[in-house]
C-alpha atoms as a PDB file:
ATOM      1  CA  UNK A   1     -64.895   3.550 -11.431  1.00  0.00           C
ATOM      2  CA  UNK A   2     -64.958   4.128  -7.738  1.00  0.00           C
ATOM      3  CA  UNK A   3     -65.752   1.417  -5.418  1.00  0.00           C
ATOM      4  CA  UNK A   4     -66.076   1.666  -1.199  1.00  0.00           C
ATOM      5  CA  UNK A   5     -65.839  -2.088   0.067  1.00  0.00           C
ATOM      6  CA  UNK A   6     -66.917  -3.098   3.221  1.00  0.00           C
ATOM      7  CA  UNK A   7     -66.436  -6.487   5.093  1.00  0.00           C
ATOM      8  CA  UNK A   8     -69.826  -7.388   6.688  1.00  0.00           C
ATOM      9  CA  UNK A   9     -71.450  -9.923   8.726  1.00  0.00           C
ATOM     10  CA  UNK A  10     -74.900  -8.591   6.837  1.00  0.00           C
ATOM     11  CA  UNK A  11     -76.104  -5.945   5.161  1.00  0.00           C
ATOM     12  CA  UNK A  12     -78.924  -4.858   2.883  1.00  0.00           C
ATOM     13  CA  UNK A  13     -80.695  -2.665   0.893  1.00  0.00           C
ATOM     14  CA  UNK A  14     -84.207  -1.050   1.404  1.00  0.00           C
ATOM     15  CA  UNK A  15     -86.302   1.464  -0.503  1.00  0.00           C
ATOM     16  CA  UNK A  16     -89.851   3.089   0.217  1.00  0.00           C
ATOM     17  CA  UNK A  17     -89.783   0.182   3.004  1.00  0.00           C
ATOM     18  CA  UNK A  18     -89.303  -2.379   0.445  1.00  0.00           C
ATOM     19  CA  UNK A  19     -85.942  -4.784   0.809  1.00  0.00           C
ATOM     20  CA  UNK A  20     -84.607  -5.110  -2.467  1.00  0.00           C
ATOM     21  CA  UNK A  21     -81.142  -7.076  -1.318  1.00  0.00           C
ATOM     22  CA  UNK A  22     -79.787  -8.671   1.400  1.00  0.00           C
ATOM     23  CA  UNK A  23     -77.007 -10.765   2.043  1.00  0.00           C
ATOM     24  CA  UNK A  24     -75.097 -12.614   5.071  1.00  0.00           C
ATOM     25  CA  UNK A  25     -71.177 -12.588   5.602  1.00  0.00           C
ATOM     26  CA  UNK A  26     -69.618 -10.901   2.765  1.00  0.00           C
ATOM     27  CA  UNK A  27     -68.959  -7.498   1.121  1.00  0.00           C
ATOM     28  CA  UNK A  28     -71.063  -4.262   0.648  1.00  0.00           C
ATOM     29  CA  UNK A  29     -69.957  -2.695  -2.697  1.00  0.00           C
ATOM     30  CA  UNK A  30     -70.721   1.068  -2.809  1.00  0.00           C
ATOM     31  CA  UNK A  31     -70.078   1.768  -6.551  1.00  0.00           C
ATOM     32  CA  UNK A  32     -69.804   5.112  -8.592  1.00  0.00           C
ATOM     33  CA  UNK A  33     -68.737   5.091 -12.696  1.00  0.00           C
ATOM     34  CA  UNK A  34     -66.675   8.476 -13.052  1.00  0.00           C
ATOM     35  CA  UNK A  35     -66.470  10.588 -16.915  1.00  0.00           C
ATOM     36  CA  UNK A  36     -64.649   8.512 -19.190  1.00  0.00           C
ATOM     37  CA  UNK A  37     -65.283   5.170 -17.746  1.00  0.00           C
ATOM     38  CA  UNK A  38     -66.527   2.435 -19.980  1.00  0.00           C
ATOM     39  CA  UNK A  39     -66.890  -1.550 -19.911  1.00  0.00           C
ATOM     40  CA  UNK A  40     -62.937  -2.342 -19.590  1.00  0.00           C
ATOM     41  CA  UNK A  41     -63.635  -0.465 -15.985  1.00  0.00           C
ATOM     42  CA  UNK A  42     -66.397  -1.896 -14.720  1.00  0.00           C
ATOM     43  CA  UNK A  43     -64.920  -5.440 -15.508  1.00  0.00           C
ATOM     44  CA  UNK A  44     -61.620  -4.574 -14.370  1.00  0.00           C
ATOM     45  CA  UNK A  45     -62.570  -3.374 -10.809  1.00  0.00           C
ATOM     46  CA  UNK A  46     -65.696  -6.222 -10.308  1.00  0.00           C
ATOM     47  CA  UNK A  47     -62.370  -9.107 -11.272  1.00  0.00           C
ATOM     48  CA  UNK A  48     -60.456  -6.746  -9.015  1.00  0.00           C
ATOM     49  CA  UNK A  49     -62.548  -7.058  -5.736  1.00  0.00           C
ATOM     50  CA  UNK A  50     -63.788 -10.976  -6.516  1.00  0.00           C
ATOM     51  CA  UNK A  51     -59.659 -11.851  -5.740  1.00  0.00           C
ATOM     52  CA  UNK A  52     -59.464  -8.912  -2.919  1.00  0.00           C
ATOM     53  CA  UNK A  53     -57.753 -10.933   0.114  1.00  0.00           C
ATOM     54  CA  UNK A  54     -59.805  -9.045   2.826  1.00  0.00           C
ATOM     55  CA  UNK A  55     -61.270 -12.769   4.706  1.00  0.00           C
ATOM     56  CA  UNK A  56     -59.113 -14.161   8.040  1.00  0.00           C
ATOM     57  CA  UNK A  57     -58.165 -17.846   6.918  1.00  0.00           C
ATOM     58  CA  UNK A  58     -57.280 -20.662   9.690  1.00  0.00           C
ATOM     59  CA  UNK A  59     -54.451 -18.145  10.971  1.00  0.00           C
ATOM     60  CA  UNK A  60     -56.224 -15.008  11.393  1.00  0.00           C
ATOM     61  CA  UNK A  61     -54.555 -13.558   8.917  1.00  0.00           C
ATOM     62  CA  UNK A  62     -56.781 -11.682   6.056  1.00  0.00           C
ATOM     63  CA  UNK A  63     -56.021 -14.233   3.267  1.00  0.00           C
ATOM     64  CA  UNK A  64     -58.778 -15.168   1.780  1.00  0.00           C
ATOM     65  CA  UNK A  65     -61.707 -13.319  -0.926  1.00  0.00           C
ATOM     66  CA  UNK A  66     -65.411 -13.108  -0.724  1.00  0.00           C
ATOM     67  CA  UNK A  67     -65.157 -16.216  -3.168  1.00  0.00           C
ATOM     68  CA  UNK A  68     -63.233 -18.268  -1.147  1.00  0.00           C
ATOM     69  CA  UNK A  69     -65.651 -18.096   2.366  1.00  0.00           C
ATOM     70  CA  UNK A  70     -68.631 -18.391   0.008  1.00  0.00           C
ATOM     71  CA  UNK A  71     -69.674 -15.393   0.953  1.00  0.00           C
ATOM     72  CA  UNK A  72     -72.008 -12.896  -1.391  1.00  0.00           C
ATOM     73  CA  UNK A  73     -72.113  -9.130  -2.716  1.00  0.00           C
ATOM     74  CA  UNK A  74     -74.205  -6.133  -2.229  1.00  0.00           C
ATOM     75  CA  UNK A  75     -73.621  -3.933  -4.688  1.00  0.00           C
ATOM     76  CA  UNK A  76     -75.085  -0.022  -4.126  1.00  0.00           C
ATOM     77  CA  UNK A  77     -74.778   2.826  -6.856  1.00  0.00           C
ATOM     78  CA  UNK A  78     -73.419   6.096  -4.800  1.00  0.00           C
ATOM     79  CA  UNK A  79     -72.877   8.775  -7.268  1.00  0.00           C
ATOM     80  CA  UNK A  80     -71.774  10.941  -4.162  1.00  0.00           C
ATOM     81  CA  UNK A  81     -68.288   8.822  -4.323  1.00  0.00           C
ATOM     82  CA  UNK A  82     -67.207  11.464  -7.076  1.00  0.00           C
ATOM     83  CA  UNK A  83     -67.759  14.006  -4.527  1.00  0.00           C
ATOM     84  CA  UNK A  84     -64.941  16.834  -4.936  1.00  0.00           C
ATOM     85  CA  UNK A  85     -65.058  18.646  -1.557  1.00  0.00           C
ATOM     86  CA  UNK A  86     -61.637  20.993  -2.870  1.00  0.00           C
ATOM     87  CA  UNK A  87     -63.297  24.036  -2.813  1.00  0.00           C
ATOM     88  CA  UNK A  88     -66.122  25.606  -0.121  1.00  0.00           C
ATOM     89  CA  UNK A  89     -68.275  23.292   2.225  1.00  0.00           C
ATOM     90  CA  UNK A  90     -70.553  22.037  -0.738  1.00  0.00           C
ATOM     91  CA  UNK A  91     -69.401  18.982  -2.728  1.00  0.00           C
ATOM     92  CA  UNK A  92     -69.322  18.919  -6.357  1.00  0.00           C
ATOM     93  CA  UNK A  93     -70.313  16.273  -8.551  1.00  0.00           C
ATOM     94  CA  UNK A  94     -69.610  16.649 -11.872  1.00  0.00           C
ATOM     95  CA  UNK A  95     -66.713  13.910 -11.766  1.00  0.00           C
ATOM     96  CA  UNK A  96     -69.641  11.431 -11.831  1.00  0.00           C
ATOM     97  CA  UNK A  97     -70.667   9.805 -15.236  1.00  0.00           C
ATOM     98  CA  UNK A  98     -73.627  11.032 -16.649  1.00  0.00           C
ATOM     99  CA  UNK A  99     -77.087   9.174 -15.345  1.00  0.00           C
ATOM    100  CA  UNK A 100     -77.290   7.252 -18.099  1.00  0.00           C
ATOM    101  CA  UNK A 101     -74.102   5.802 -18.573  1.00  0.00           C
ATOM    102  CA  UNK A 102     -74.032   5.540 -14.540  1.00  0.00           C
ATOM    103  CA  UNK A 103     -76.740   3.044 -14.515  1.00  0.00           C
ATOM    104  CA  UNK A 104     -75.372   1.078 -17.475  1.00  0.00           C
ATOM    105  CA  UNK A 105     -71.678   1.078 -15.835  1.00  0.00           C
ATOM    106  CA  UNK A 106     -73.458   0.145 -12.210  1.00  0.00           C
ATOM    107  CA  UNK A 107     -75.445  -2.961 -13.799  1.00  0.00           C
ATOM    108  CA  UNK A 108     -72.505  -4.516 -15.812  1.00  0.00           C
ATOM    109  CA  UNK A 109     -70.289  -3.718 -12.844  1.00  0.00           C
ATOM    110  CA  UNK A 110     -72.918  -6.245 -10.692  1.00  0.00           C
ATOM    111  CA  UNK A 111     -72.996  -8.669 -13.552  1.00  0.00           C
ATOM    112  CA  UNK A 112     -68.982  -9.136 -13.388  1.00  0.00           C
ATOM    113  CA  UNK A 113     -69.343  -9.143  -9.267  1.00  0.00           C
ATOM    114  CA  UNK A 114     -72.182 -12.188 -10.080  1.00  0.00           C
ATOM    115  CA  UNK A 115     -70.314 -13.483 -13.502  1.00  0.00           C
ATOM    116  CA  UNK A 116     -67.473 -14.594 -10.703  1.00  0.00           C
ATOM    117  CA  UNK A 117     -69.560 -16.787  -9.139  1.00  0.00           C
ATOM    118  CA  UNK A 118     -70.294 -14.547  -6.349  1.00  0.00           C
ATOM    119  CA  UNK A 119     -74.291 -14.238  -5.590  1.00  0.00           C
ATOM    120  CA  UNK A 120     -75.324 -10.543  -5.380  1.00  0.00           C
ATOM    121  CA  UNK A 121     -77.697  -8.367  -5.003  1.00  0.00           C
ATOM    122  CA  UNK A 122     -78.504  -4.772  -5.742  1.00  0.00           C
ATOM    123  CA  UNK A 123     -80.092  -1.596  -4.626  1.00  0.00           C
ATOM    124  CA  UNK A 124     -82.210   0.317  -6.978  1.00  0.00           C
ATOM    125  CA  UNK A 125     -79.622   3.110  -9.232  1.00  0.00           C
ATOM    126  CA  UNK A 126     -80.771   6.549  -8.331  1.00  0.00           C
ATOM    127  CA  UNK A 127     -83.307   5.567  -5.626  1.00  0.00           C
ATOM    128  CA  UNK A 128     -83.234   6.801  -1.983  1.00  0.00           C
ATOM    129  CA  UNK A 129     -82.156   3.628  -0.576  1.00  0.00           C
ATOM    130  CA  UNK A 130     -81.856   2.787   3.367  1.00  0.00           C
ATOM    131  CA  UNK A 131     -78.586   0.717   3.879  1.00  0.00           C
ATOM    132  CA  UNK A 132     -77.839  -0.989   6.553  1.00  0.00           C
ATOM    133  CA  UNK A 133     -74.543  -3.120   7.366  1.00  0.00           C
ATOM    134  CA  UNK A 134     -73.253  -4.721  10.294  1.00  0.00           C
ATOM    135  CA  UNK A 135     -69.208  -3.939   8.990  1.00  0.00           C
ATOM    136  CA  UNK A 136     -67.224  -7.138  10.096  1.00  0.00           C
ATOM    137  CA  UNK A 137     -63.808  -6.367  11.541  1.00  0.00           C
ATOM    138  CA  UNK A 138     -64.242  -3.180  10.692  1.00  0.00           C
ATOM    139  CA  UNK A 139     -62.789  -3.479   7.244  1.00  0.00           C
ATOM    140  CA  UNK A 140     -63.501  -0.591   4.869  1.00  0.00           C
ATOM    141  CA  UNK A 141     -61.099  -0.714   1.651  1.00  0.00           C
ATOM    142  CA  UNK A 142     -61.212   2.392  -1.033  1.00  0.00           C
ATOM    143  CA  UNK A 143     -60.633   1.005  -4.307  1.00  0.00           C
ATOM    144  CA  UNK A 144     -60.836   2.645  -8.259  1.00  0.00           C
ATOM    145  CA  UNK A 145     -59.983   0.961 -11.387  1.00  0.00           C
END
């Protein structure tokens, strides 16, 4: 699995006008499951990114997770995060996992992020969302499992 993380004051999720998540101080979680991923992934990556140190502590210094300041997830499916761009000006896409197993990946994936005693939300898998984030810092970390 892919995963974009972003450090955020707020951020949420809309669709057809309608807000489906929202959170304050915390991370945005753009997600993709690639061919071949399974379960071990998705709760390998979601354990991963509960412990990531991206949070200033008393020093300043980026010591602490999204656990530690209390803060919550948004987690967003973005197949486009397979994108190959290696050959010609349109991306390819075929890295990504199939829809089905996509969707199945992205809502365990949440379930580990929440299972850590994070509170999350989610945007709607394979929905034209509208995201919006106010990044925090900014800090934008590139992760896969």
């Amino acid at each position: 699995m892919r995963a974009l993380i972003q450090r955020v004051s707020e951020a949420s999720v809309t669709v057809e006008g309608e807000c489906l998540g929202e959170i304050g101080p915390g991370l945005l979680i753009l997600v993709c499951a690639m061919q071949g991923d399974g379960e071990a992934e998705a709760r390998a990556l979601a354990a991963r990114i509960a412990k990531l140190r991206i949070f200033k502590d008393e020093a300043g210094k980026m010591n602490r997770s999204v656990r530690d300041t209390g803060g919550a997830a948004l987690v967003v499916s973005q197949f486009t995060l397979a994108a190959d761009t290696s050959r010609g000006n349109r991306p390819g896409f075929s890295a990504a996992a199939p829809p089905a197993d996509g969707e199945r990946l992205y809502r365990q994936f949440a379930a580990e992020i929440a299972a850590c005693g994070i509170p999350t939300a989610t945007g709607r898998f394979g929905a034209d969302m509208k995201v919006r984030l106010l990044n925090d810092g900014p800090v934008t970390i590139w992760m896969e499992s």
